[in-house]
Protein backbone atom coordinates (compact mmCIF):
# COMPACT_ATOMS: atom_id res chain seq x y z
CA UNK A 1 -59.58 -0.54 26.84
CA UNK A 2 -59.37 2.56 24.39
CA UNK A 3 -58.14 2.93 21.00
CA UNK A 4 -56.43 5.51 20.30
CA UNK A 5 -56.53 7.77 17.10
CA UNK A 6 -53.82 6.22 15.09
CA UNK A 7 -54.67 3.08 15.54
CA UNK A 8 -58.15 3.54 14.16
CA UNK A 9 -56.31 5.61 11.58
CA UNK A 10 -54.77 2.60 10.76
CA UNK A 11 -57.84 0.40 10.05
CA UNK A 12 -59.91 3.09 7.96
CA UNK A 13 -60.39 2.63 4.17
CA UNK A 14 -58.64 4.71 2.43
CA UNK A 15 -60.25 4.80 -1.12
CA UNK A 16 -60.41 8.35 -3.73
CA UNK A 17 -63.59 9.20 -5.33
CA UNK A 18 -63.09 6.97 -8.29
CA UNK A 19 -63.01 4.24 -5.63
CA UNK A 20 -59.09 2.97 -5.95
CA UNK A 21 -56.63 2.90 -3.32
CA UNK A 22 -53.08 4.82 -4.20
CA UNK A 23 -49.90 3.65 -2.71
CA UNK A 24 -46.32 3.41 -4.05
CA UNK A 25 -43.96 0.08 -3.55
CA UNK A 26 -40.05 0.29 -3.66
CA UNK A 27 -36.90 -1.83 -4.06
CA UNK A 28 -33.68 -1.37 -5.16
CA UNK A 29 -33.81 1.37 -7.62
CA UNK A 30 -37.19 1.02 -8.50
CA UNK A 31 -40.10 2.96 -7.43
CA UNK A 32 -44.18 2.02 -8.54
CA UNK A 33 -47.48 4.13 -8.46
CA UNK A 34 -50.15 1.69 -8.13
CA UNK A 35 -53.76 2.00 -8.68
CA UNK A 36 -55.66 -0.57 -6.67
CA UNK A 37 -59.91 -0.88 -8.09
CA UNK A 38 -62.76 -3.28 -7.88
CA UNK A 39 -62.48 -5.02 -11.05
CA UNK A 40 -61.97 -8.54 -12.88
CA UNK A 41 -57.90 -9.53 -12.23
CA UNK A 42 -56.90 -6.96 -15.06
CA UNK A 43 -53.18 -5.87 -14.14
CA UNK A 44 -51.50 -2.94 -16.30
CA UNK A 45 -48.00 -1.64 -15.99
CA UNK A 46 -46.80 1.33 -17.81
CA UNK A 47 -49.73 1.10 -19.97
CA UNK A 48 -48.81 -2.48 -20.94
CA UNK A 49 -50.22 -6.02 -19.94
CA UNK A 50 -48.37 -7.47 -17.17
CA UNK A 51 -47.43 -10.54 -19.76
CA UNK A 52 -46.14 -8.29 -22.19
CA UNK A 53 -44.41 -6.16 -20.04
CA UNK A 54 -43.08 -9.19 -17.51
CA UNK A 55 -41.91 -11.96 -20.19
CA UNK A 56 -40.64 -14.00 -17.67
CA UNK A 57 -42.81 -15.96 -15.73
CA UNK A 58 -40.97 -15.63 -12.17
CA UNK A 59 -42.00 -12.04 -11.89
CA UNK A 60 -45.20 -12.22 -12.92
CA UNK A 61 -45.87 -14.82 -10.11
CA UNK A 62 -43.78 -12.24 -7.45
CA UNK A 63 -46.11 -9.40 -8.15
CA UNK A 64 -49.06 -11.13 -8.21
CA UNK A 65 -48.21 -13.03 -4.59
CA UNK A 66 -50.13 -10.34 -2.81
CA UNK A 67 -53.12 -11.11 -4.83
CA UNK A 68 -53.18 -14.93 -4.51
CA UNK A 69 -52.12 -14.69 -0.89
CA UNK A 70 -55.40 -12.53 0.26
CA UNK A 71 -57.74 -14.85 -2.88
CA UNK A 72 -58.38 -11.55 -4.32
CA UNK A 73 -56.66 -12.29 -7.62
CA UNK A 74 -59.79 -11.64 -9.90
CA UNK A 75 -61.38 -8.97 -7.77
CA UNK A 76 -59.30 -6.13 -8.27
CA UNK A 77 -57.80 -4.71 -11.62
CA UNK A 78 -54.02 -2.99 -10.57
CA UNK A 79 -52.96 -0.03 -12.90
CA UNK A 80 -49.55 1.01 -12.13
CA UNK A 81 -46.43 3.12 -13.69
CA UNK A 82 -42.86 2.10 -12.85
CA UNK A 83 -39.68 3.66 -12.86
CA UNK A 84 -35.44 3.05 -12.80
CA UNK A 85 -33.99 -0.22 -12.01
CA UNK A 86 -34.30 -3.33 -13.89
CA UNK A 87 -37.27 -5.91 -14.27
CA UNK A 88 -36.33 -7.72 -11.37
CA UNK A 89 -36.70 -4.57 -9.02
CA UNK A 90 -39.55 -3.26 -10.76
CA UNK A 91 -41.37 -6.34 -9.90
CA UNK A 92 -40.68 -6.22 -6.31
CA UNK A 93 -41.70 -2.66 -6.76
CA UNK A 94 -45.07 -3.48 -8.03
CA UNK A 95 -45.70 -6.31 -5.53
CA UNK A 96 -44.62 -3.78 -2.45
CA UNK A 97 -46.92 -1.42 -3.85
CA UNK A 98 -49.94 -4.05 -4.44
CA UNK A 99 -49.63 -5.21 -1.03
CA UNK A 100 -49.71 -1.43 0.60
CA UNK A 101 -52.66 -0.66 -1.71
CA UNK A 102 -54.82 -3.83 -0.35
CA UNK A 103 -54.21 -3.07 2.93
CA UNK A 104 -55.79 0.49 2.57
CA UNK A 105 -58.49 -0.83 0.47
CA UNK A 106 -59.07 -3.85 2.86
CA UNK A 107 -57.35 -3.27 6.46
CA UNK A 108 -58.57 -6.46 6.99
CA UNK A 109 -55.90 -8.31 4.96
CA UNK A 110 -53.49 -6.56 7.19
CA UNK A 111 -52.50 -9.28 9.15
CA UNK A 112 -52.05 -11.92 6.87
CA UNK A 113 -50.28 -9.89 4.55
CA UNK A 114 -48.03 -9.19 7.35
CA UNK A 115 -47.23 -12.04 8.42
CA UNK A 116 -46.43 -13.04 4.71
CA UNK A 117 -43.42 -10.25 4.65
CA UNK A 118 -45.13 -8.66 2.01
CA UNK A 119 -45.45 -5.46 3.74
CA UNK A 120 -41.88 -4.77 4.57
CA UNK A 121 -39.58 -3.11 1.86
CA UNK A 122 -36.23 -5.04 0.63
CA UNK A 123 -33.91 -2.74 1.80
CA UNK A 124 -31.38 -4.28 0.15
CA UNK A 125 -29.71 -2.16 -3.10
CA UNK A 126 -25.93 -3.09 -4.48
CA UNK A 127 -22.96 -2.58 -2.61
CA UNK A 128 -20.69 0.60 -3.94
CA UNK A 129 -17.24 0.39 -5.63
CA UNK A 130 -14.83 0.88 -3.51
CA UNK A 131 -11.37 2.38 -5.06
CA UNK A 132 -8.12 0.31 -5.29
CA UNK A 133 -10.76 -2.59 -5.97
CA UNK A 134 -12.44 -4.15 -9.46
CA UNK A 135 -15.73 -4.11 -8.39
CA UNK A 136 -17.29 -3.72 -4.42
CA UNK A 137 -14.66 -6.50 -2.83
CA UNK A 138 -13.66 -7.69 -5.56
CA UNK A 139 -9.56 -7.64 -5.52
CA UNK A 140 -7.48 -7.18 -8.46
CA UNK A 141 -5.45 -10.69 -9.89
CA UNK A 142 -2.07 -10.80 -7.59
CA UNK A 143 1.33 -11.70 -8.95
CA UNK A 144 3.91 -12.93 -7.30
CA UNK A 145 6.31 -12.97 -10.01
């Protein structure tokens, strides 16, 4: 049985010369740059601590789930820059991006990740106002008097 190109593609490290892995994570209106390196567990985001920038303690866990999942949670220090949305998309963000940056640094992990849902992208964003309406289905108060 062959393999074919893009499937070895697939399972190459993909490291810079500095030795991280780039790869960028979205969800709703979010979007993250993430720097993945060998290191001791540090995580920075936007040039903050991910305790100072995350207060609450339900998105620090979410964006470190890629981390714990894999056991690398003190193996690799995470730099990353985030943009739009709110904190709760921003996390997802980060945790997309995490995840994509593991897998090039370890295709390994690939699977597992996987099978996790880590690697897919939310797709889901809010709903649009519609006109005539108060908010996306949302129906103005009737009176029938």
């Amino acid at each position: 049985m062959q393999i074919n190109s893009t499937q070895q593609e697939k399972n190459e490290k993909k490291v810079d010369s500095m030795g991280r892995s780039y790869s960028t994570g979205k969800r709703k209106a979010s979007i993250a740059r993430v720097w993945l390196k060998r290191g001791t567990g540090l995580i920075k985001i936007n040039g903050k601590d991910e305790n100072k920038y995350f207060s609450s303690k339900s998105h620090r866990i979410l964006l470190n789930q890629p981390l714990v999942f894999s056991d690398r949670k003190s193996e690799f220090d995470v730099t990353c820059t985030v943009i739009g949305g709110g904190l709760s998309g921003q996390a997802g963000a980060i945790r997309h991006g995490i995840t994509r940056a593991l897998v090039k640094f370890e295709p390994d992990l690939r699977k597992n990740l996987k099978s996790k849902g880590l690697l897919t992208r939310d797709s889901r964003v809010v709903e649009r106002k519609k006109y005539g309406k108060a908010k996306a289905r949302r129906s103005y108060q009737f009176s029938k008097r």
